[in-house]
Structures are given as C-alpha cells and as structure tokens.
Protein backbone atom coordinates (compact mmCIF):
# COMPACT_ATOMS: atom_id res chain seq x y z
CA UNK A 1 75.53 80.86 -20.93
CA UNK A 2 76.26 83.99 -22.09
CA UNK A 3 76.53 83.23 -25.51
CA UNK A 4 72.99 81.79 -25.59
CA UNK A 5 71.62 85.24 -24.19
CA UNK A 6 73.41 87.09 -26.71
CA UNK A 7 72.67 84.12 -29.52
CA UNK A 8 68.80 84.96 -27.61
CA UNK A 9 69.25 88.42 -27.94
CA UNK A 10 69.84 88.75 -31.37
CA UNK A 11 67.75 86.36 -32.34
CA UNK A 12 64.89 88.69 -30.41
CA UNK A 13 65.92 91.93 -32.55
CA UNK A 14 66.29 90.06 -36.00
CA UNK A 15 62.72 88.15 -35.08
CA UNK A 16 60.76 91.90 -34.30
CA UNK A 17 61.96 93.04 -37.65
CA UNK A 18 58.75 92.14 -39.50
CA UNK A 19 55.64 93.95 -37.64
CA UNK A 20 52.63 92.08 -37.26
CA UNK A 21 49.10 92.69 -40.65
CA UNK A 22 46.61 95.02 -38.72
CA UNK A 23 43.81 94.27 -36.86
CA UNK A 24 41.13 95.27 -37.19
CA UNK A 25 38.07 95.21 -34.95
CA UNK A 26 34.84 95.52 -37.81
CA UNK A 27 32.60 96.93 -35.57
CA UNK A 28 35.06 99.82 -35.27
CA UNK A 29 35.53 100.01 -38.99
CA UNK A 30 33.77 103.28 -40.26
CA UNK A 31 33.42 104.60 -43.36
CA UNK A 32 33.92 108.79 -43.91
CA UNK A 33 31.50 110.93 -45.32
CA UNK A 34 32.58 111.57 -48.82
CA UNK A 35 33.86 107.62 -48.82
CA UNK A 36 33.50 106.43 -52.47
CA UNK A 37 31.23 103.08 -52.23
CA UNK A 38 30.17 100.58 -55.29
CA UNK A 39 28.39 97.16 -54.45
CA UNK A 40 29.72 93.89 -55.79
CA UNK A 41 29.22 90.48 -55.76
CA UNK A 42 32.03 88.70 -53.81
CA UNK A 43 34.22 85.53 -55.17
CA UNK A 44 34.93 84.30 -51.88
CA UNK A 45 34.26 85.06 -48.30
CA UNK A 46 35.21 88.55 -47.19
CA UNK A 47 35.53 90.35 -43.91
CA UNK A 48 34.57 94.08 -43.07
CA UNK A 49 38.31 95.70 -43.71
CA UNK A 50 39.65 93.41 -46.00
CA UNK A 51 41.98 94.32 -48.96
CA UNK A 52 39.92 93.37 -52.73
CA UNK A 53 41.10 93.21 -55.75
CA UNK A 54 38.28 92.70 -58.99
CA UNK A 55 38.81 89.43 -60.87
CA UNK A 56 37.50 90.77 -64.36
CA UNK A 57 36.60 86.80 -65.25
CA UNK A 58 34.22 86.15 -62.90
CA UNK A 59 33.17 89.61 -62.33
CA UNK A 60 33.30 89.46 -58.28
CA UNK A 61 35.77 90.69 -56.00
CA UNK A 62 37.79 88.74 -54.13
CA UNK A 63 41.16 89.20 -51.63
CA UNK A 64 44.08 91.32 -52.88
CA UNK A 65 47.82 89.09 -51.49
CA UNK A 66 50.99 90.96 -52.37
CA UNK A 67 52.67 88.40 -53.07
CA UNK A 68 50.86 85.65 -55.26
CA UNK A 69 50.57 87.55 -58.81
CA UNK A 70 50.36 91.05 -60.16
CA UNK A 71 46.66 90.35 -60.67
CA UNK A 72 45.42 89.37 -57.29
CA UNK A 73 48.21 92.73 -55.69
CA UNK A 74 46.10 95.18 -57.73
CA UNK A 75 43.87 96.54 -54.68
CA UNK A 76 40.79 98.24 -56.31
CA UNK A 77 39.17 98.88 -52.55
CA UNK A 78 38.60 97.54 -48.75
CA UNK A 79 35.19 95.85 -48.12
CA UNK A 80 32.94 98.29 -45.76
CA UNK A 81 30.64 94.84 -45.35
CA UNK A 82 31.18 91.52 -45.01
CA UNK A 83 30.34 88.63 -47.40
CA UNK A 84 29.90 85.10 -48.32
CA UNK A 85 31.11 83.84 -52.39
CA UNK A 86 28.06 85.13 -53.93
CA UNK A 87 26.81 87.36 -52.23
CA UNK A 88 26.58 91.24 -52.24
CA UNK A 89 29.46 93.30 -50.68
CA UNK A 90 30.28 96.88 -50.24
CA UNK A 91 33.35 98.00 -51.41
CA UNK A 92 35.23 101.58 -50.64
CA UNK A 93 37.13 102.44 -53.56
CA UNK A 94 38.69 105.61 -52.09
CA UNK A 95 38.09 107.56 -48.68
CA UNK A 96 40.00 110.19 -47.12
CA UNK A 97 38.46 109.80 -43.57
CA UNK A 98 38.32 106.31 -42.91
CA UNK A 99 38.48 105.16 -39.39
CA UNK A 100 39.99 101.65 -40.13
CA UNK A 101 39.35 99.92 -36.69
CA UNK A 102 42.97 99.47 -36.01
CA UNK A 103 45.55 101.66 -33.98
CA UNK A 104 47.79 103.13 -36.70
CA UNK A 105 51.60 104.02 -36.18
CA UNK A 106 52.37 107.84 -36.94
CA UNK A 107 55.90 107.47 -36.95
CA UNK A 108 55.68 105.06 -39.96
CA UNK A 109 52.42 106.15 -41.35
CA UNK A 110 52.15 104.31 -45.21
CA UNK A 111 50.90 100.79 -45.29
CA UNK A 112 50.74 98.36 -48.19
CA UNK A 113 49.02 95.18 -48.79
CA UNK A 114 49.84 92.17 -46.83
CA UNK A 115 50.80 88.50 -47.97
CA UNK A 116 48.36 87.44 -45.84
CA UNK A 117 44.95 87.43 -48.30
CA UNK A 118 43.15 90.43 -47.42
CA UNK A 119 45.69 92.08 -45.10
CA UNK A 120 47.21 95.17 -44.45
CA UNK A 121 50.97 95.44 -43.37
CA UNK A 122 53.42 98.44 -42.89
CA UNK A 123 55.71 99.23 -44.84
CA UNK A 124 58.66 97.71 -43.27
CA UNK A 125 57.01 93.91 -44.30
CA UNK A 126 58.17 94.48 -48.32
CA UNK A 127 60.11 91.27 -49.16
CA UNK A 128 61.32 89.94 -52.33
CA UNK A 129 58.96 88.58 -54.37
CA UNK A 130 55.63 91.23 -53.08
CA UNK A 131 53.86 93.54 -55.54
CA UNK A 132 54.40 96.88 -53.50
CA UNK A 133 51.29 99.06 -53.34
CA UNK A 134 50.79 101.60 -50.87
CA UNK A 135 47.11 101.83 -49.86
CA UNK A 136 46.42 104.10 -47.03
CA UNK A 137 48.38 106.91 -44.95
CA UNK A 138 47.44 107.25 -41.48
CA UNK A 139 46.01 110.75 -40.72
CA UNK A 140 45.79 110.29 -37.11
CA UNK A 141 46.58 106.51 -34.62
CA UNK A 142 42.69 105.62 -35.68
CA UNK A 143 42.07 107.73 -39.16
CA UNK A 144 43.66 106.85 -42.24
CA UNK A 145 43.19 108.12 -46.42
CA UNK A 146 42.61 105.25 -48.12
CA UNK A 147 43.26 105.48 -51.79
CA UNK A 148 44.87 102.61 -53.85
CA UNK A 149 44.51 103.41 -57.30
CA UNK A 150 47.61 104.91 -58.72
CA UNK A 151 49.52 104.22 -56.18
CA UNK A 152 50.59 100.21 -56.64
CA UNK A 153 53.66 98.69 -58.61
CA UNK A 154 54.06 96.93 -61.64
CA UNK A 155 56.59 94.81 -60.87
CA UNK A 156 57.68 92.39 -58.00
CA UNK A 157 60.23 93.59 -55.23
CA UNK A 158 62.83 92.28 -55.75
C-alpha cells in the first residue's frame, strides 16, 4: 500500500508539471487605449482572445499552434472580436494594456503560444517539437503587454 501512495504521489507531481492554456472569459477581454487594431477577414472560426497568425495565400487570418509548422507559430496578433471563416475580425497586433480576461501568474509572468490552436500557455509548457514565441508579459494578475512581433523563434525546440 504504501508503494502505491508513493507510486500515486509521484505520479501527482510529475502529472502538475504542465500548467493548464488560459482561459479566458471574452466578455472580460478588453482592449487598452493605445491597442494597435487592423480588421481582417478570418480563415476559420475565431474566438475573442485567440492567438492568429496571417496565412499570406488566402489572405485571412486564422489560429497560430506552436507546434504544427513555423508558419502557423508565427503569431501576428490576438482577435479583439470573434468570427466565422469569412467573415470580418478584429485583430490587436500589439497592446501594452491589455486586460486579457484571464488571471495571470506574476511569479512566472511570460507566456507563449499554446499547442492547442489559438491558445496561450506559460512558459513552463515548451516541449520538443514547439516553435517558442513569447507573446505577452503580465503587468499585473489581469493586465498583460501583448506584443509578438520580434519576439518568436525560428526554429523548433528541441
């Protein structure tokens, strides 16, 4: 028995080791004042807080993932509305007063993009095989900067 609680136990601490993508409620998702906005047309359906990346082909955004090509990790901004394929979107493309609708953590205060299309993860989350790209700093537990451009690698973690 008590080598199943300790088998249990460690099992518990090696399970916690990857934190859970954000979440964010929309309705609390607010833009700052000097937040840079463009409109787009989206390439598939979006949510209000949702990672994009631009897909120069089809000329609509659609969701960043970290970990299916260098293409689709290269965050260009986080949609500020929500959107069907084909329809119009708003996208932030930098803001350093964002109030993200999530609780942020201050004692690990960089985030990245998630696997999960469209997510945000902390830090800790990097596996092999993820295009690394920090995206926001928390500023306070519900204000973040949000500014991906120049900030994302080239290359897959390895």
């Amino acid at each position: 028995m008590k080598y199943l609680l300790r088998l249990l136990a460690a099992f518990v601490v090696l399970g916690s080791a990857f934190a859970a993508d954000l979440s964010i409620t929309t309705t609390s998702f607010v833009p700052g004042a000097r937040a840079v906005k463009v409109i787009g047309t989206a390439g598939a359906t979006i949510t209000i807080g949702q990672l994009l990346y631009f897909d120069s082909t089809a000329g609509t955004y659609k969701l960043a993932d970290a970990n299916a090509s260098a293409t689709t990790a290269a965050v260009i901004g986080i949609a500020a509305s929500a959107a069907a394929s084909g329809q119009p979107v708003i996208v932030i493309t930098e803001d350093d007063d964002l109030t993200l609708g999530a609780t942020l953590s201050m004692a690990a205060p960089v985030y990245v993009m998630s696997a999960t299309a469209g997510g945000i993860a902390p830090t800790a989350d990097i596996t092999t095989g993820w295009y690394p790209a920090a995206i926001l700093v928390a500023k306070s537990t519900s204000k973040c900067i949000f500014k991906p451009v120049g900030l994302r690698g080239t290359a897959a973690a390895s």
